[in-house]
C-alpha atoms as a PDB file:
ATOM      1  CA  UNK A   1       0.000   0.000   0.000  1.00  0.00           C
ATOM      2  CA  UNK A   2       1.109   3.484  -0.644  1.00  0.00           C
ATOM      3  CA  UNK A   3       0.066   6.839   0.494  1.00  0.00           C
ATOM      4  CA  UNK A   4       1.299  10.270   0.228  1.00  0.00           C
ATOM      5  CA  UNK A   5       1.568  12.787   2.489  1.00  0.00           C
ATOM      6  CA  UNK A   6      -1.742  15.524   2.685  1.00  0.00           C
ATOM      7  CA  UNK A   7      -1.085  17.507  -0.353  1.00  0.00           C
ATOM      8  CA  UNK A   8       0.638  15.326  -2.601  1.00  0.00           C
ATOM      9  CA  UNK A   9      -1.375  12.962  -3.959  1.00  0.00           C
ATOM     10  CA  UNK A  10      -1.747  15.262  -7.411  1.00  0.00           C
ATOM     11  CA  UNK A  11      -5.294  15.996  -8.103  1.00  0.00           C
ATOM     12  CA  UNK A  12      -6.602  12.325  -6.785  1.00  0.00           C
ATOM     13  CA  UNK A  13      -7.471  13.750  -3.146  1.00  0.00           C
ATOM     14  CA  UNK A  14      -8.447  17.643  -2.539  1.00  0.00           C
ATOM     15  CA  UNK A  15      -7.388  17.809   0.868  1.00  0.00           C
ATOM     16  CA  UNK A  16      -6.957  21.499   1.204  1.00  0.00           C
ATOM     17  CA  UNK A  17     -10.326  21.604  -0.242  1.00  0.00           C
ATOM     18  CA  UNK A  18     -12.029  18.834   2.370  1.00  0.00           C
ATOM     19  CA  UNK A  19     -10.219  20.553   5.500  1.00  0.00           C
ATOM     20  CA  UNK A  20     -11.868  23.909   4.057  1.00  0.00           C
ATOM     21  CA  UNK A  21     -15.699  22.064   4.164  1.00  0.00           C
ATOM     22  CA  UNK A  22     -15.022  20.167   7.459  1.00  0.00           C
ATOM     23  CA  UNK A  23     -14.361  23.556   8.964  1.00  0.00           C
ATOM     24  CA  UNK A  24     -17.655  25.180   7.528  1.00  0.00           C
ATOM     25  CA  UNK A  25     -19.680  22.700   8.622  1.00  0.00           C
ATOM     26  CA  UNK A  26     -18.093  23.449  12.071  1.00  0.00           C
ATOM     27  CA  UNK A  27     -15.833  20.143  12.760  1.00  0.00           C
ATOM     28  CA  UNK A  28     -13.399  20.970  15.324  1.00  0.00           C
ATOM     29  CA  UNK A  29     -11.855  17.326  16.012  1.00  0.00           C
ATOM     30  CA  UNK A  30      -8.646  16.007  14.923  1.00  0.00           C
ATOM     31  CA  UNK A  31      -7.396  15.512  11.660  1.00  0.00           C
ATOM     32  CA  UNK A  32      -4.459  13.001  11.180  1.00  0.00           C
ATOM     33  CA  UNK A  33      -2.323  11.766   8.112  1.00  0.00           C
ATOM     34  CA  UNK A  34      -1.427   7.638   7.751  1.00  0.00           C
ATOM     35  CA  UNK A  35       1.013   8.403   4.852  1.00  0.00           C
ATOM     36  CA  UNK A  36       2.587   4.314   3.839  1.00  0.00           C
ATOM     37  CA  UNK A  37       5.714   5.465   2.599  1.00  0.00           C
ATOM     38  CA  UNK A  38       8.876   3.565   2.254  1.00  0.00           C
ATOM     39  CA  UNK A  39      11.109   6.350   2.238  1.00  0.00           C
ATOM     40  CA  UNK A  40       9.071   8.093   5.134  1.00  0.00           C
ATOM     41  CA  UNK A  41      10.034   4.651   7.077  1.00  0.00           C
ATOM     42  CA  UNK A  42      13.488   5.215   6.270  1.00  0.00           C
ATOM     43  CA  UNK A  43      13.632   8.289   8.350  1.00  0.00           C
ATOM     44  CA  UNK A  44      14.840   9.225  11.299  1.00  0.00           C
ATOM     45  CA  UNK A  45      11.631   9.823  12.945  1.00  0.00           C
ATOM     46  CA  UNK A  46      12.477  12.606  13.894  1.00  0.00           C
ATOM     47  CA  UNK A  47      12.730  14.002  10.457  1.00  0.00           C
ATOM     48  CA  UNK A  48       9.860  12.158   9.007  1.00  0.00           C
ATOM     49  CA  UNK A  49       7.444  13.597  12.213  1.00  0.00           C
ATOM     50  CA  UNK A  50       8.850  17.128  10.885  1.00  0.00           C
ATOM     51  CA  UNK A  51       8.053  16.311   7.323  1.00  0.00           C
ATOM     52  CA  UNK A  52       4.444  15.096   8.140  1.00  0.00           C
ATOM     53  CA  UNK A  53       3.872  18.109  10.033  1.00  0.00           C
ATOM     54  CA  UNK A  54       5.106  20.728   7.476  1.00  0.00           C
ATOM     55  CA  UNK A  55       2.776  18.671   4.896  1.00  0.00           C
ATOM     56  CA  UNK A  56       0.061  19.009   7.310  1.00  0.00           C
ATOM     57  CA  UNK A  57       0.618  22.968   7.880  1.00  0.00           C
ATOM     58  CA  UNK A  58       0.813  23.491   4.435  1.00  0.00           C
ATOM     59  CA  UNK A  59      -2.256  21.764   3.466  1.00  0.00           C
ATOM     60  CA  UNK A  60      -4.061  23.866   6.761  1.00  0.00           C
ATOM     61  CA  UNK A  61      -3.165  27.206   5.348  1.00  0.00           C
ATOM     62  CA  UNK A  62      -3.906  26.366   1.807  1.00  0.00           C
ATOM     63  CA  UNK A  63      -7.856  25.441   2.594  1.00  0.00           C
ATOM     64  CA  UNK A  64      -7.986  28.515   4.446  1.00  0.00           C
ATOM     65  CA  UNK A  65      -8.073  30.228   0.488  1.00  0.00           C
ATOM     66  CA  UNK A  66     -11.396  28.278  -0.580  1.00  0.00           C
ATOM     67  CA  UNK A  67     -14.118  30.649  -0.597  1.00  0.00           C
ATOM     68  CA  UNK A  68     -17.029  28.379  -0.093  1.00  0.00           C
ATOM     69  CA  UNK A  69     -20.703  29.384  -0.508  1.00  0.00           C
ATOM     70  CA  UNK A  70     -22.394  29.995   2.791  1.00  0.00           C
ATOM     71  CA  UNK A  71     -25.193  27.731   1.754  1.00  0.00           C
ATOM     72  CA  UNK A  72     -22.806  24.773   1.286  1.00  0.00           C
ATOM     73  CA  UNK A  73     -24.786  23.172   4.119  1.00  0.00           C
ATOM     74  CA  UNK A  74     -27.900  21.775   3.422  1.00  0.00           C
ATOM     75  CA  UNK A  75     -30.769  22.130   6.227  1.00  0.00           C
ATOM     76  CA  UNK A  76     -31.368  18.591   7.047  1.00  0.00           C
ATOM     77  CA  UNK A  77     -31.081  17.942  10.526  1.00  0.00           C
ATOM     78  CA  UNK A  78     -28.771  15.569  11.711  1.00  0.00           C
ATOM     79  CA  UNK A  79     -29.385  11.996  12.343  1.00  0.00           C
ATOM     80  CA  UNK A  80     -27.832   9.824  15.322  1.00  0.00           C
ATOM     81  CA  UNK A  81     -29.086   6.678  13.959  1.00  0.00           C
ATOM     82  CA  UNK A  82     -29.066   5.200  11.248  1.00  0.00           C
ATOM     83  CA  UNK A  83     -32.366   3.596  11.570  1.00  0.00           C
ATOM     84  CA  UNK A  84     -34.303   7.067  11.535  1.00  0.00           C
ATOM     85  CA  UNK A  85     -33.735   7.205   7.802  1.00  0.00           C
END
């Protein structure tokens, strides 16, 4: 399996652009990358916590730039179960 870090995936994942809609809709939880990466294993981990991080930061500032339409949101309420569909 192979995954890149947030950000580098080309145009397969938007990740500046989901990290922009999770924080309309108001999520304030974590967010965490699970890059598989051979060289990132090769790291010191040190260096490859640092390079995570900077990928992370960098994909944080770009979503900040997505202007998204305040009616993004539809007005459904939420459900807690499943079962009241």
């Amino acid at each position: 399996m192979h995954r890149e870090l947030p950000g580098n995936s080309g145009n397969i994942i938007d990740s500046p652009g989901v990290l922009a809609v999770l924080e309309h809709i108001g999520y304030d939880g974590p967010v965490v990358s699970e890059p598989f990466s051979r060289r990132l294993q090769r790291l010191p981990i040190g260096e490859a916590v640092a390079e995570v991080s900077s990928s992370l930061d960098r994909v944080i500032a770009d979503s900040k730039r997505y202007a998204l339409p305040a009616d993004l949101v539809g007005t459904h309420r939420y459900l807690d179960e499943p079962d009241e569909l």
